[in-house]
Protein backbone atom coordinates (compact mmCIF):
# COMPACT_ATOMS: atom_id res chain seq x y z
CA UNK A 1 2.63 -48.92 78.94
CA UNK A 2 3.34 -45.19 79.74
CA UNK A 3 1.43 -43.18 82.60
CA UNK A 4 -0.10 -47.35 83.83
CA UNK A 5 0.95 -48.51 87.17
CA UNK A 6 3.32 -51.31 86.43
CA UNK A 7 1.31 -54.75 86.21
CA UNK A 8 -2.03 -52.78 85.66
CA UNK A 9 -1.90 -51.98 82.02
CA UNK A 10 -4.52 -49.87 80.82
CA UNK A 11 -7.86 -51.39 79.28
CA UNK A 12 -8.30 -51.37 75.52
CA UNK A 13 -10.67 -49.07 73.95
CA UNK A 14 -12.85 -50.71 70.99
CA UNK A 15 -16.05 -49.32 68.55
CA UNK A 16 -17.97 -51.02 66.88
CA UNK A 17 -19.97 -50.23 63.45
CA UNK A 18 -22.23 -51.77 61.19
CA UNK A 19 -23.94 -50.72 58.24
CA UNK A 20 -27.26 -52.67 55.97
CA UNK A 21 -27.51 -50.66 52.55
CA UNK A 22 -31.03 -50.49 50.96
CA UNK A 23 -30.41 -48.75 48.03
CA UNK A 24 -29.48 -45.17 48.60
CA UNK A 25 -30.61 -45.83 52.48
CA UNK A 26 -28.40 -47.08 55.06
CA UNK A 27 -28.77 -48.19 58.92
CA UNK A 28 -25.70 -47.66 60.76
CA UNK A 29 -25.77 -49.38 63.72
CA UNK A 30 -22.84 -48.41 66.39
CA UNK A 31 -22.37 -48.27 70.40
CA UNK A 32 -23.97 -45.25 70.96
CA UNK A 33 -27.26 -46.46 68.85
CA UNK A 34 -28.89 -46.72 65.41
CA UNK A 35 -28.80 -44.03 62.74
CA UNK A 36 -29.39 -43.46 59.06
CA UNK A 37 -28.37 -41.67 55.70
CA UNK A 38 -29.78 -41.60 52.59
CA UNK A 39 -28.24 -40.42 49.16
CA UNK A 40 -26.61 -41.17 46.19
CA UNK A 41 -22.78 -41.49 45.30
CA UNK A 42 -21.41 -37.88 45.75
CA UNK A 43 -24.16 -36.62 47.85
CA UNK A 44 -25.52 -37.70 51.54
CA UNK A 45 -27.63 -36.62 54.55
CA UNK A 46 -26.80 -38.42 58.01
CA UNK A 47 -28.35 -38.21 61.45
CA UNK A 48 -26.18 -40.11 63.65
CA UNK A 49 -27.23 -42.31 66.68
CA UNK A 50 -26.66 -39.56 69.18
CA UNK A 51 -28.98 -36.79 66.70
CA UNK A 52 -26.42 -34.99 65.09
CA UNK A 53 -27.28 -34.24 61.22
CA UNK A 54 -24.84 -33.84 58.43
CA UNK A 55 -24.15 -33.09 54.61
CA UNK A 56 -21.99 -34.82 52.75
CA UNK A 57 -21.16 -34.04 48.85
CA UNK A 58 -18.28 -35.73 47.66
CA UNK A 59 -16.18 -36.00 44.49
CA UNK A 60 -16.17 -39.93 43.43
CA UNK A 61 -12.58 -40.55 42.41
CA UNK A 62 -10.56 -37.99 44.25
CA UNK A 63 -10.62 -37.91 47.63
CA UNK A 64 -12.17 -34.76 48.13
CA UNK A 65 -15.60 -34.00 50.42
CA UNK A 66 -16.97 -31.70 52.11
CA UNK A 67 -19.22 -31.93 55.25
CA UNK A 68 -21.25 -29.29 56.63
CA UNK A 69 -23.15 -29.66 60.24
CA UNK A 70 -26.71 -29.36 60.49
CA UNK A 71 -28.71 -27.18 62.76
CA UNK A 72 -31.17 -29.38 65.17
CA UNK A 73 -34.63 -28.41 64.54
CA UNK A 74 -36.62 -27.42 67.43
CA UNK A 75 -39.72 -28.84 68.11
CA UNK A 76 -42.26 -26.93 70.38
């Protein structure tokens, strides 16, 4: 393996994901935690594990999406 030390090879990186659908909710469970989404084909919010929030709108059928970043509220 480049850059290793011969007979230490580098360790392996891995994720992991899982997701339970509940109609237009979903749990997305993942290393760094538990988040959620909710929406409809073509359209989603997401809040990920770590608090990041996202919108999703997408066009079913043709690859296309767009994905804007969210703002964190602040809470006093």
């Amino acid at each position: 393996m480049p850059g290793a030390p011969a007979g230490h090879p580098r360790p392996m990186g891995w994720s992991y994901r899982k997701s339970l659908k509940m109609g237009p909710f979903r749990l997305n469970f993942s290393k760094k935690g538990v988040g959620h989404s909710v929406g409809a084909r073509g359209a989603r919010y997401t809040r990920s594990a770590d608090g990041r929030r996202h919108m999703t709108l997408r066009i079913p059928g043709t690859g296309l999406s767009w994905r804007r970043s969210l703002k964190s509220s602040s809470r006093s």
